[in-house]
C-alpha atoms as a PDB file:
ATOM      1  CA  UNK A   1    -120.369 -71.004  52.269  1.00  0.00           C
ATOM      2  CA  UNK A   2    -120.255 -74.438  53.418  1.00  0.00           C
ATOM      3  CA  UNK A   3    -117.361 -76.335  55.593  1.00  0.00           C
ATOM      4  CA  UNK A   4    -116.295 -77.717  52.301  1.00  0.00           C
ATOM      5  CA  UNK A   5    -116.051 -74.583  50.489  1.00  0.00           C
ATOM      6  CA  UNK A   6    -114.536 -72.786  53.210  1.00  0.00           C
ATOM      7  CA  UNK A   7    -111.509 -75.249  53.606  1.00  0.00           C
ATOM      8  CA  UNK A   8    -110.837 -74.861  49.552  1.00  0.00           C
ATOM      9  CA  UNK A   9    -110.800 -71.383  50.167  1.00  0.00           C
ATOM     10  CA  UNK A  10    -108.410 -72.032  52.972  1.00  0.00           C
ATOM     11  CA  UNK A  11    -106.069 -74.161  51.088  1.00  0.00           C
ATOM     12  CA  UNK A  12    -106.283 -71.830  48.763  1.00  0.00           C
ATOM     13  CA  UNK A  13    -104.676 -69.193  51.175  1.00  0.00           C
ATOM     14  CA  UNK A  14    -102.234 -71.175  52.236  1.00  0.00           C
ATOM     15  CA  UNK A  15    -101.243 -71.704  48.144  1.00  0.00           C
ATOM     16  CA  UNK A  16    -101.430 -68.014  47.667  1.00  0.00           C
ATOM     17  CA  UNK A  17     -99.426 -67.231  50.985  1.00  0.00           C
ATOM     18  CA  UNK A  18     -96.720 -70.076  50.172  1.00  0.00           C
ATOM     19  CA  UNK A  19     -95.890 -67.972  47.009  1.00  0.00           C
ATOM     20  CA  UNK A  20     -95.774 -65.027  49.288  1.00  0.00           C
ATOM     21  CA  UNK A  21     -93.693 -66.462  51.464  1.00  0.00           C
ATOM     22  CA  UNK A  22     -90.747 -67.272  48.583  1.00  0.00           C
ATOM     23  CA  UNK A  23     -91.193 -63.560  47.522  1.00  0.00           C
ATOM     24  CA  UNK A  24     -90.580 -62.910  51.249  1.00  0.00           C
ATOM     25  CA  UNK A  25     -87.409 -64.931  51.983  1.00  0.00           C
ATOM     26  CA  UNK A  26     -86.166 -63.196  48.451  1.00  0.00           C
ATOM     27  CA  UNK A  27     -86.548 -60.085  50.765  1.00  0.00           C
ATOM     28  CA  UNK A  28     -84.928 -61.124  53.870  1.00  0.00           C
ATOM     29  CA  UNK A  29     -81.753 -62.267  52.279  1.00  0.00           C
ATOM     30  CA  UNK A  30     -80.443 -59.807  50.734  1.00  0.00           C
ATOM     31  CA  UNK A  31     -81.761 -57.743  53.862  1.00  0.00           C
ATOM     32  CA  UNK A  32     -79.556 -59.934  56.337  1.00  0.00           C
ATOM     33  CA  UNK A  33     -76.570 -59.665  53.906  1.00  0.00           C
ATOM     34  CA  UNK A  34     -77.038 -55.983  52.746  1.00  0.00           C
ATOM     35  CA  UNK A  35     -79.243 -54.522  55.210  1.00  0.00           C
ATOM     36  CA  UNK A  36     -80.889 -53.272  52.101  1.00  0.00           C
ATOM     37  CA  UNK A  37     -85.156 -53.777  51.352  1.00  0.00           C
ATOM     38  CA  UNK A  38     -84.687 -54.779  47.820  1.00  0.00           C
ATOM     39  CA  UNK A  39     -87.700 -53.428  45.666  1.00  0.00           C
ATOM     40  CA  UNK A  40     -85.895 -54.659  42.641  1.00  0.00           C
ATOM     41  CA  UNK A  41     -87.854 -58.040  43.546  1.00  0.00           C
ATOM     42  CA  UNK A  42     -90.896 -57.278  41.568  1.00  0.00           C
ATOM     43  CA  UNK A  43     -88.864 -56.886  38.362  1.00  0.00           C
ATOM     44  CA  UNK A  44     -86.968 -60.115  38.678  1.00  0.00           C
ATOM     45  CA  UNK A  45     -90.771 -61.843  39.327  1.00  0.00           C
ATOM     46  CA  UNK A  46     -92.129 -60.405  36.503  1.00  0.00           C
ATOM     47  CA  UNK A  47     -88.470 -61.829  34.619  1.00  0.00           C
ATOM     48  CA  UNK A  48     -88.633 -65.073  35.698  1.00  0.00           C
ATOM     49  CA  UNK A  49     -92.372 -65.467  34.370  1.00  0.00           C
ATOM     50  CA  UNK A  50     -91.125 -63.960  30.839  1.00  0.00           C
ATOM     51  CA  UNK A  51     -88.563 -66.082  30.992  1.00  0.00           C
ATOM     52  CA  UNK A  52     -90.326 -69.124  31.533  1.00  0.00           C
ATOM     53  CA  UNK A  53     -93.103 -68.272  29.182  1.00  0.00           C
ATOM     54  CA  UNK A  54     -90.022 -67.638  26.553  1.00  0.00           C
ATOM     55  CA  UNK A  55     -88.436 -70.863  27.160  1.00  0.00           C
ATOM     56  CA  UNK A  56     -91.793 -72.956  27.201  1.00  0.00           C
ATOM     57  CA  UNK A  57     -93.076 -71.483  23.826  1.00  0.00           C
ATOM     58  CA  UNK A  58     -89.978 -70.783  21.759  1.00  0.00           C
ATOM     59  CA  UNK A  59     -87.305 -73.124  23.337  1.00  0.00           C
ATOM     60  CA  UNK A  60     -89.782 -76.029  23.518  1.00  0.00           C
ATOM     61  CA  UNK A  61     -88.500 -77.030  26.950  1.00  0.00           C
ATOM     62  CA  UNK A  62     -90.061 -79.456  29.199  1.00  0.00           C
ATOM     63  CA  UNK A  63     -91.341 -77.671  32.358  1.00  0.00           C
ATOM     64  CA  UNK A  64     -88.954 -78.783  34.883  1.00  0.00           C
ATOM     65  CA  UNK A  65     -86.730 -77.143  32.683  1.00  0.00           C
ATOM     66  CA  UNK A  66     -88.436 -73.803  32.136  1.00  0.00           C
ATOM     67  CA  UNK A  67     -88.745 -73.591  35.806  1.00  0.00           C
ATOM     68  CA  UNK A  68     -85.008 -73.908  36.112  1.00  0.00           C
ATOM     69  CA  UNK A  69     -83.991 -71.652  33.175  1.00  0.00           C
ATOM     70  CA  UNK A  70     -86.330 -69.051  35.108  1.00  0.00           C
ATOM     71  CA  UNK A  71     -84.479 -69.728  38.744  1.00  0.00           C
ATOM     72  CA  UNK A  72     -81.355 -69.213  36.732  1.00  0.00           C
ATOM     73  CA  UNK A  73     -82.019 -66.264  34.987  1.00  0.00           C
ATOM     74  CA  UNK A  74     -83.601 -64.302  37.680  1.00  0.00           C
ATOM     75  CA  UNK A  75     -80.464 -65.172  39.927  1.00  0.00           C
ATOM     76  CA  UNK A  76     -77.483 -64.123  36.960  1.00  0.00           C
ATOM     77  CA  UNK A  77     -79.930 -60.847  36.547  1.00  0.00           C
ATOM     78  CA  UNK A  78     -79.911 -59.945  40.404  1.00  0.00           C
ATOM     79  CA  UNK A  79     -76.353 -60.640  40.414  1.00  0.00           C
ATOM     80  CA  UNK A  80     -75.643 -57.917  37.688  1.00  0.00           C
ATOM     81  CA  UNK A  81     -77.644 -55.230  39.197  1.00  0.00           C
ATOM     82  CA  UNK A  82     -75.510 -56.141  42.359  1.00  0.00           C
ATOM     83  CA  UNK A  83     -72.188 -56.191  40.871  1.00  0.00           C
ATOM     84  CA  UNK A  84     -72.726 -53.351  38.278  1.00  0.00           C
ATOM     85  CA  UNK A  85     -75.161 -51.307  40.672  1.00  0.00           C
ATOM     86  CA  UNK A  86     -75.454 -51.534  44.462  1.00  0.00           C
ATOM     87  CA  UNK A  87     -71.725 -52.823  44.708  1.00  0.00           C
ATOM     88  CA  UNK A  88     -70.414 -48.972  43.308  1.00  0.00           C
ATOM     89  CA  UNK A  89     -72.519 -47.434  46.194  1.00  0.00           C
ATOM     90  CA  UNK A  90     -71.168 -49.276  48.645  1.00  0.00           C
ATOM     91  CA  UNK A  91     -71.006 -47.306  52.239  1.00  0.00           C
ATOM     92  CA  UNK A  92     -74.050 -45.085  50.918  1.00  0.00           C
ATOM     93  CA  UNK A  93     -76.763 -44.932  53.157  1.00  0.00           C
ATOM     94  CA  UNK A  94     -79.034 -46.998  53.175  1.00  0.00           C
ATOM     95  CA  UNK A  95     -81.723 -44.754  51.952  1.00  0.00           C
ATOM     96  CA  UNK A  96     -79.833 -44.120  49.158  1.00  0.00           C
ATOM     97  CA  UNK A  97     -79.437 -47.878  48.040  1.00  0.00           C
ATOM     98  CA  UNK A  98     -83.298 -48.771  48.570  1.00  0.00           C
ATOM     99  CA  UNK A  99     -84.430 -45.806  46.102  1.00  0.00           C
ATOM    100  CA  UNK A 100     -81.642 -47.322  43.630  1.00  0.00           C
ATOM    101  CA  UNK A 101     -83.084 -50.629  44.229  1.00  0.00           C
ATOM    102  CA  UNK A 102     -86.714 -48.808  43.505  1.00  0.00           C
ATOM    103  CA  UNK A 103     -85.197 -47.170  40.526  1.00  0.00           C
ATOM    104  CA  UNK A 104     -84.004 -50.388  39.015  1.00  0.00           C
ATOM    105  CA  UNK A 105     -87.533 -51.797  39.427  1.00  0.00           C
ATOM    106  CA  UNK A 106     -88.768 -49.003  36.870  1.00  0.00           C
ATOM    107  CA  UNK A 107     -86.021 -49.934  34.194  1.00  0.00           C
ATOM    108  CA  UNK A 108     -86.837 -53.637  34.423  1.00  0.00           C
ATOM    109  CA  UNK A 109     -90.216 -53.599  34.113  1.00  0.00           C
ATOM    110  CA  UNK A 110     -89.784 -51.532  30.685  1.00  0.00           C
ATOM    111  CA  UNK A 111     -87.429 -54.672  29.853  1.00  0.00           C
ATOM    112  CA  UNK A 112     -89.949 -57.388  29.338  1.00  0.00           C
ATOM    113  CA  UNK A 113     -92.636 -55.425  27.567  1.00  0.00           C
ATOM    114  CA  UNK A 114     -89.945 -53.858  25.015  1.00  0.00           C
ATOM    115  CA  UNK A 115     -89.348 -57.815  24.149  1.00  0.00           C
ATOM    116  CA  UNK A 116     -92.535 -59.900  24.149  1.00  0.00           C
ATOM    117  CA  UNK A 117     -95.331 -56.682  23.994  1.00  0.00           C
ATOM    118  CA  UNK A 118     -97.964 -55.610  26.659  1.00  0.00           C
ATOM    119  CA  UNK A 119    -100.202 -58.341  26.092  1.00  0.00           C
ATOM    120  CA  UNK A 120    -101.403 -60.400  28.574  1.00  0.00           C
ATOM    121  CA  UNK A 121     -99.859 -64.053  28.233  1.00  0.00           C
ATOM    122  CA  UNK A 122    -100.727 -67.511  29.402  1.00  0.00           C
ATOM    123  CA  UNK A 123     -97.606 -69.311  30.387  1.00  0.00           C
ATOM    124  CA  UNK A 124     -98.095 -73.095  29.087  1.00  0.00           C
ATOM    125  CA  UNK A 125     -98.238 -74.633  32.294  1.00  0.00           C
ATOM    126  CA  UNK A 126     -98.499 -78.437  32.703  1.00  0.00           C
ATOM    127  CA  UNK A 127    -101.703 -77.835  34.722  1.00  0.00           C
ATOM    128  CA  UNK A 128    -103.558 -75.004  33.611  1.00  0.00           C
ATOM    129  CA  UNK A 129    -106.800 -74.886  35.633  1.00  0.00           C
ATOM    130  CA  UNK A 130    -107.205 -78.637  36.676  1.00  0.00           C
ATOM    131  CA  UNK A 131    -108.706 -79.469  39.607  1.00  0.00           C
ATOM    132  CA  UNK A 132    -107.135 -82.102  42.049  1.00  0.00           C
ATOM    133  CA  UNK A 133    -109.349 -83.956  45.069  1.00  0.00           C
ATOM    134  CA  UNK A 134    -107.558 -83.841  48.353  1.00  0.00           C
ATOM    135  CA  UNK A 135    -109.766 -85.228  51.326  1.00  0.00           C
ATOM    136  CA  UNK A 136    -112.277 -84.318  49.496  1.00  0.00           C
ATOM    137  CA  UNK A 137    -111.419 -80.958  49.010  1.00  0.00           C
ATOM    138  CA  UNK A 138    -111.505 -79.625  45.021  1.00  0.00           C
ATOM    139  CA  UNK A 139    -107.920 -78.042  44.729  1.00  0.00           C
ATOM    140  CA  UNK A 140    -106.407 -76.609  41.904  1.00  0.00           C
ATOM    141  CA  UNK A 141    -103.395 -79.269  40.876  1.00  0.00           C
ATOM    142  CA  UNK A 142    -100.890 -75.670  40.309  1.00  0.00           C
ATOM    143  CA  UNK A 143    -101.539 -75.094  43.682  1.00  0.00           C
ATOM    144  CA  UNK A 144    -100.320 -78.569  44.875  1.00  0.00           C
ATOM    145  CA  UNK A 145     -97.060 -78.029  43.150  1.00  0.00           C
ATOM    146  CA  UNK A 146     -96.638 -74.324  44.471  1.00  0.00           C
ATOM    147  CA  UNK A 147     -96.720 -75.545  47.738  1.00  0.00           C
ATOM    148  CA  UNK A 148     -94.664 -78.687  47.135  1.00  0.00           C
ATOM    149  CA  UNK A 149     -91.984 -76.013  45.474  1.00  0.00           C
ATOM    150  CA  UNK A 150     -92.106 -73.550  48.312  1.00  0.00           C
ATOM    151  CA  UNK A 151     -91.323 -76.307  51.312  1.00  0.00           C
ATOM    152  CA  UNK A 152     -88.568 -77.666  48.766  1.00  0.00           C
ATOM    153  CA  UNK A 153     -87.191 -74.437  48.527  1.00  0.00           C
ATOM    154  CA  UNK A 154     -87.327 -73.232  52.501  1.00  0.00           C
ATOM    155  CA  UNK A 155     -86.264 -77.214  53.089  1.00  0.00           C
ATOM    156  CA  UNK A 156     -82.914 -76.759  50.997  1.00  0.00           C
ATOM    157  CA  UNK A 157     -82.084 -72.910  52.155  1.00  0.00           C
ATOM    158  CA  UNK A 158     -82.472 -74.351  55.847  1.00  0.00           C
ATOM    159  CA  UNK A 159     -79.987 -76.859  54.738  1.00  0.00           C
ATOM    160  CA  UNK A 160     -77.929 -74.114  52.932  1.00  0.00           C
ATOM    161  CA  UNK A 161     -77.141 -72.317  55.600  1.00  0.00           C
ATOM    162  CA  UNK A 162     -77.010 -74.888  58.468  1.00  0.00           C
ATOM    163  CA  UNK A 163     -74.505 -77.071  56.517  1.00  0.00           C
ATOM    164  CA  UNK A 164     -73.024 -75.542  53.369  1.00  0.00           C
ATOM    165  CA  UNK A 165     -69.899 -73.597  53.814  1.00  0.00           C
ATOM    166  CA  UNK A 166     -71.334 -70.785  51.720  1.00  0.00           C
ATOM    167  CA  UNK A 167     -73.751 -70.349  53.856  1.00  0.00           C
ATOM    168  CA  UNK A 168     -72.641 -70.515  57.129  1.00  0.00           C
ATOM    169  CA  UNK A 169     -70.352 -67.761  55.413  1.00  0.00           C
ATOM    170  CA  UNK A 170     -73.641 -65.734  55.059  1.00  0.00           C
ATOM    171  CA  UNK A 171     -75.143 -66.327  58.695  1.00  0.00           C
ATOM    172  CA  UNK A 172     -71.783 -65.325  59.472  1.00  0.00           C
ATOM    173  CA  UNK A 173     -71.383 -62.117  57.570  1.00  0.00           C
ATOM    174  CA  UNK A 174     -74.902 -61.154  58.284  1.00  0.00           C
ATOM    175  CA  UNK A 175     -73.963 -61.593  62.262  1.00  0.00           C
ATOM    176  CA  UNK A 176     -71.181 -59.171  62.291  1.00  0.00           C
ATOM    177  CA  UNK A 177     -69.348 -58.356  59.017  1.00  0.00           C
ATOM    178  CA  UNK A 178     -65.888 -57.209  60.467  1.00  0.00           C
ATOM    179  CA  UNK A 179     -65.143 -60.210  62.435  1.00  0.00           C
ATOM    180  CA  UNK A 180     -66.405 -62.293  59.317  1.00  0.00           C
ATOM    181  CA  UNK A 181     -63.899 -60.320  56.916  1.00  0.00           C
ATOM    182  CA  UNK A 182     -61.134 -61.273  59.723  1.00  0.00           C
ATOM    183  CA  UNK A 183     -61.936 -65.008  59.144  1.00  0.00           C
ATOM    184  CA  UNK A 184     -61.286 -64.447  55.400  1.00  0.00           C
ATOM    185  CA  UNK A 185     -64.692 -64.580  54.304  1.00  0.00           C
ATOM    186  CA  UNK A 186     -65.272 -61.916  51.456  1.00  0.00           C
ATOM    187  CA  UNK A 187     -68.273 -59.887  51.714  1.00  0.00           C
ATOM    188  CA  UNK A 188     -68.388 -59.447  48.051  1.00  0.00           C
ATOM    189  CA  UNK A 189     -68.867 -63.492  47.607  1.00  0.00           C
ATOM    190  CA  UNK A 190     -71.433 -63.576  50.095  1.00  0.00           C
ATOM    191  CA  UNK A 191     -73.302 -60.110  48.392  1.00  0.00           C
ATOM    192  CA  UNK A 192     -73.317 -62.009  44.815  1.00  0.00           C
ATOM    193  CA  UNK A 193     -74.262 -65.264  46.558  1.00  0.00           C
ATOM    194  CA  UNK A 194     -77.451 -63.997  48.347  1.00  0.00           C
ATOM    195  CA  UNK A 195     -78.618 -61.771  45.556  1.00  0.00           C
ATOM    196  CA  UNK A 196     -77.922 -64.874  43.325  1.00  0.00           C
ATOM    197  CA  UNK A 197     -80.341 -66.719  45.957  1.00  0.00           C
ATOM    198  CA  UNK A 198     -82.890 -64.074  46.207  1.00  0.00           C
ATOM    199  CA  UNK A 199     -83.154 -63.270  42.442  1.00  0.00           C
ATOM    200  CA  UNK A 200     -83.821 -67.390  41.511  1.00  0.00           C
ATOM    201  CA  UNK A 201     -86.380 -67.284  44.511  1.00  0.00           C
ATOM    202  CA  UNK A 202     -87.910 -64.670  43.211  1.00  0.00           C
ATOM    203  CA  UNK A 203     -87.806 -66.301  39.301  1.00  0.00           C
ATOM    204  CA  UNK A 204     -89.880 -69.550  40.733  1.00  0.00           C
ATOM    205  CA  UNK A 205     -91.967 -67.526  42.041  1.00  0.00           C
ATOM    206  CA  UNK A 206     -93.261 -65.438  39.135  1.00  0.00           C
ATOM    207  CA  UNK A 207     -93.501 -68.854  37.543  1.00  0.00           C
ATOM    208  CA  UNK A 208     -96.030 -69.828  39.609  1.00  0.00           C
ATOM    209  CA  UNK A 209     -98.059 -66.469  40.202  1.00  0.00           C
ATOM    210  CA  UNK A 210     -98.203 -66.409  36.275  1.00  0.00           C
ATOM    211  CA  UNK A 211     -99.523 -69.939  35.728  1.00  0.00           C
ATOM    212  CA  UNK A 212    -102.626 -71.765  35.938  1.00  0.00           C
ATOM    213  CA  UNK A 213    -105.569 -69.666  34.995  1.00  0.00           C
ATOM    214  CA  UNK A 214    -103.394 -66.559  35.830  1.00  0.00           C
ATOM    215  CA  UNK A 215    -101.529 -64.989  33.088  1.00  0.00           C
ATOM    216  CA  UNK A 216     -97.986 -63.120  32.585  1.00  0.00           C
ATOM    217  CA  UNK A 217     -98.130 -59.487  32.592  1.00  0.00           C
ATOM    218  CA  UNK A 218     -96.243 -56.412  33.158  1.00  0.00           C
ATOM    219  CA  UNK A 219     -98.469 -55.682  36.440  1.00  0.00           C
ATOM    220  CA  UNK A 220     -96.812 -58.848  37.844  1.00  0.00           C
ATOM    221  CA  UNK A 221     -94.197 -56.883  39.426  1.00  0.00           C
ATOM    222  CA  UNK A 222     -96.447 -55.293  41.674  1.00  0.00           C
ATOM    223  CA  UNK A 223     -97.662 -58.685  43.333  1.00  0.00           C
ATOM    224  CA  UNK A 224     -93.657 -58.212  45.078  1.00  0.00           C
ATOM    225  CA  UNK A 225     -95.812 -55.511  47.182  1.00  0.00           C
ATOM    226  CA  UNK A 226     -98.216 -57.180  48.445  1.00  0.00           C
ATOM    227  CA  UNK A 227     -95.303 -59.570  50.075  1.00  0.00           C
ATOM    228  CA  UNK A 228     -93.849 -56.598  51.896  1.00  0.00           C
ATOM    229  CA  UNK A 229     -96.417 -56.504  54.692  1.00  0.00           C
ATOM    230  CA  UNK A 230     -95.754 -60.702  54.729  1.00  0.00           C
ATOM    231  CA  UNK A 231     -92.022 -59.272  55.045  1.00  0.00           C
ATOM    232  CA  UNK A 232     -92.676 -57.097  58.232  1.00  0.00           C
ATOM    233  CA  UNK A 233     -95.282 -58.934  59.565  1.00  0.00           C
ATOM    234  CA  UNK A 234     -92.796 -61.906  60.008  1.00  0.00           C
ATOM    235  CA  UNK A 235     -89.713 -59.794  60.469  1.00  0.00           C
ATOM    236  CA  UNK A 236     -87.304 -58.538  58.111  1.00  0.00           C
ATOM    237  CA  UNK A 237     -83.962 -60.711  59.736  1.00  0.00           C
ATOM    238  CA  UNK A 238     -86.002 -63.982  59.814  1.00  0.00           C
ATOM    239  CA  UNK A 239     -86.628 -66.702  57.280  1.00  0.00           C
ATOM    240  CA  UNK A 240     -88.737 -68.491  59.217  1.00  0.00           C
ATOM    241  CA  UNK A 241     -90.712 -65.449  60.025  1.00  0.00           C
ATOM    242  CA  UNK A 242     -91.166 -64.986  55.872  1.00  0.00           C
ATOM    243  CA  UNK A 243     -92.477 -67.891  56.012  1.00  0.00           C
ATOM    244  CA  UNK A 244     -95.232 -67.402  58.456  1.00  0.00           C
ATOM    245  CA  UNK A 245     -95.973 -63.655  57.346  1.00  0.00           C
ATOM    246  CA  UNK A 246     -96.399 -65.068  53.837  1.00  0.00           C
ATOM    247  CA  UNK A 247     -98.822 -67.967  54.858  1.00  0.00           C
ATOM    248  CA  UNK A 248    -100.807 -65.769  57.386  1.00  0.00           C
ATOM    249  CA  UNK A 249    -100.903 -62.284  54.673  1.00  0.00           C
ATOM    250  CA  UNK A 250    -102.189 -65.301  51.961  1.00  0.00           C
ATOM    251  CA  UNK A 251    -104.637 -66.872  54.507  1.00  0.00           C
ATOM    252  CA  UNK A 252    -106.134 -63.246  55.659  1.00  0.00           C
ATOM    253  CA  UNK A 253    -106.297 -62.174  51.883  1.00  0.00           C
ATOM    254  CA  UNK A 254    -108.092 -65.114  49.899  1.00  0.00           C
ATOM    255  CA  UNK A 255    -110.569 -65.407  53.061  1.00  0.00           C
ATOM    256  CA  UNK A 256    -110.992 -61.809  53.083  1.00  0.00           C
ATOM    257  CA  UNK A 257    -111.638 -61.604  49.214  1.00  0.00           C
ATOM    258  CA  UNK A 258    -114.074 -64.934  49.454  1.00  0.00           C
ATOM    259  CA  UNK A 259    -116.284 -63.320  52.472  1.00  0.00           C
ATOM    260  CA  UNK A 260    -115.708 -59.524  52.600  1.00  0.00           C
ATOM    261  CA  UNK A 261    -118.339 -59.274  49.242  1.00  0.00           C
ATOM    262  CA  UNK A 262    -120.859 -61.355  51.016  1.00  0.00           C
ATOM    263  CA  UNK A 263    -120.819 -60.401  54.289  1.00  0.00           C
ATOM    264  CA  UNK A 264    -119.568 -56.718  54.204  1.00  0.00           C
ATOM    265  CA  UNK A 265    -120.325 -55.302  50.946  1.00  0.00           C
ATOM    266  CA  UNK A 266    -120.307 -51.754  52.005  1.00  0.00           C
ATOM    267  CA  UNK A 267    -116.465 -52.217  52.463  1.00  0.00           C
ATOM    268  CA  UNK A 268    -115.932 -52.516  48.924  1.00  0.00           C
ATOM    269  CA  UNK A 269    -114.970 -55.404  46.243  1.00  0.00           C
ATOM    270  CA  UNK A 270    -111.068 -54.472  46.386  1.00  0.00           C
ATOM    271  CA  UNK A 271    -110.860 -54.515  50.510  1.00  0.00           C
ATOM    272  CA  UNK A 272    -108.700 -57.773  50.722  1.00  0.00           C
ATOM    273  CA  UNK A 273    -105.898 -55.592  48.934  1.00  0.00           C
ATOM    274  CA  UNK A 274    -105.972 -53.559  52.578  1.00  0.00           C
ATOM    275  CA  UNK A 275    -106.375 -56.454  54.808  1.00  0.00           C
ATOM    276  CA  UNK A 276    -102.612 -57.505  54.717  1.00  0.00           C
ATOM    277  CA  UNK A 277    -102.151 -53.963  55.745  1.00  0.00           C
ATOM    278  CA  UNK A 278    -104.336 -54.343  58.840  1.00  0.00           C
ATOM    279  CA  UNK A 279    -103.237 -57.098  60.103  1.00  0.00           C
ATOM    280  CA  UNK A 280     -99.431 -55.636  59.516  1.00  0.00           C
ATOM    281  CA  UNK A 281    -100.473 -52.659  61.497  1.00  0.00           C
ATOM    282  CA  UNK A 282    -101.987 -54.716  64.463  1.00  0.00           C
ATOM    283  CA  UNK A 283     -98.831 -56.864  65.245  1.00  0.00           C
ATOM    284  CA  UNK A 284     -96.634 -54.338  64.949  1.00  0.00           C
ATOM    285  CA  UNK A 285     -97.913 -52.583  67.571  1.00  0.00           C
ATOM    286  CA  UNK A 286     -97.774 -55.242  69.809  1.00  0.00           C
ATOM    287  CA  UNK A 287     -94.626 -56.822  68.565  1.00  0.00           C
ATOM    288  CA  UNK A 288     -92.881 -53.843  66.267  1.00  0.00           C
ATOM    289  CA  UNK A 289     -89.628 -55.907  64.868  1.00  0.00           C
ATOM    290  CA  UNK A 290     -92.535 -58.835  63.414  1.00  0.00           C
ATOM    291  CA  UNK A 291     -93.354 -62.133  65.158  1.00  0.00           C
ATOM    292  CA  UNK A 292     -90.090 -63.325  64.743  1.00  0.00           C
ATOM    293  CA  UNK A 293     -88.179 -60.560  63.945  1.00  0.00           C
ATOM    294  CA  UNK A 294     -84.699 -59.867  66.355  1.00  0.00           C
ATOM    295  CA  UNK A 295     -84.988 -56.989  68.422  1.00  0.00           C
ATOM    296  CA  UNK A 296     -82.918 -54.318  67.978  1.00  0.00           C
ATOM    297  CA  UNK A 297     -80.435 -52.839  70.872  1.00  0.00           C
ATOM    298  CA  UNK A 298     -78.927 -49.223  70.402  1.00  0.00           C
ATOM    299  CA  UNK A 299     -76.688 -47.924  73.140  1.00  0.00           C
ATOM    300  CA  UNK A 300     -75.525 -44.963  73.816  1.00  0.00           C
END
């Protein structure tokens, strides 16, 4: 593999982990706001990519708009298994709220399947599997726009909550809840508002994992866990740190699956599935709350 070839497959990393890094930030809300690790992610993915594909072939929408009736669906869904789900087990332990959040995962990936079959579908993408030069570099054009939509996205949440009053409400709550409620902030706005948030993150993102030359599929779900390491790795309190645990867990992966085969063949075809694993297990031992994760004090 050439110098040419090994910065597409770099770029192509840094697409992959971009996409990792939405599914990521999805996580860490509702983790600062709830304290919860929501599993339900992978089912609102998988949503948002029906969705899209329902609004693109039947609704006859333009794409902008398909990509916004996906963000918008994903976020009114998370909201309802909030409201009608993890808000009645409020003050359960938190164990007991991240197998509910599993639990709901099951149910909605039966959802799409029961609608529009188990057949694999292509999503009607603008771009489908054109190629884009970049310095040179062969790119596919989907992957331009994933990475254009991710820094949009982490560009307005860092606005968000730096100037909006909704969410300086959330940094708030998510610093100390009681002296938030005494400032008349209601945690049940700011619970709705961040799964709102992490539920339409999580809808552009299946948009783009089920474009191009991929394809829309009940298995989509499961791409949510291969973001969880990206989660840890960066830290489960940080944004920023989704962001980097998403870029370096795509980075590792693509260049793993690209030279593992032709360099290391006795490790297997599938190992870049474990590499985001390794490298999850090697920083936390040296840094065991992620790279930019906040350390934890207990006393007492």
């Amino acid at each position: 593999m050439n110098g040419t070839e090994f910065l597409q497959t770099l770029f192509a990393g840094f697409a992959q982990g971009t996409l990792y890094a939405l599914i990521a930030i999805g996580f860490v809300i509702v983790f600062k706001a709830t304290g919860v690790l929501n599993f339900t992610t992978g089912g609102l993915l998988m949503a948002g990519a029906y969705l899209a594909h329902h609004a693109a072939a039947l609704w006859k929408l333009p794409f902008p708009a398909v990509v916004g009736v996906a963000a918008l669906g994903t976020g009114l869904l998370a909201v309802l298994v909030q409201r009608f789900v993890l808000q009645r087990l409020a003050g359960k332990p938190h164990f007991t709220l991240i197998m509910i959040t599993w639990a709901v995962l099951i149910v909605l990936e039966q959802v799409p399947p029961s609608i529009w079959g188990y057949d694999v579908i292509t999503l009607g993408d603008p771009w489908g599997i054109a190629m884009t030069q970049v310095a040179g570099l062969s790119v596919f054009t989907i992957d331009l726009w994933a990475v254009a939509a991710a820094a949009t996205v982490v560009a307005g949440l860092y606005l968000f909550f730096r100037h909006s009053r909704l969410g300086l409400a959330m940094r708030a709550t998510a610093i100390d809840r009681e002296a938030a409620m005494a400032q008349g902030i209601s945690p049940a706005a700011v619970f709705n508002a961040a799964w709102f948030l992490a539920g339409a993150v999580a809808g552009l993102a299946g948009v783009f994992l089920g474009g191009g030359a991929r394809v829309v599929s009940p298995d989509l779900s499961w791409i949510a866990l291969a973001a969880i390491p990206a989660v840890i790795v960066g830290g489960l309190d940080s944004p920023a740190g989704a962001v980097l645990g998403g870029v370096l867990v795509g980075i590792v992966e693509v260049l793993a699956a690209n030279y593992v085969p032709l360099h290391a063949p006795w490790l297997g075809k599938n190992f870049h599935l474990v590499m985001p694993y390794l490298v999850l297990i090697a920083i936390l031992v040296v840094r065991p709350y992620g790279l930019l994760g906040s350390r934890q004090v207990r006393r007492g």
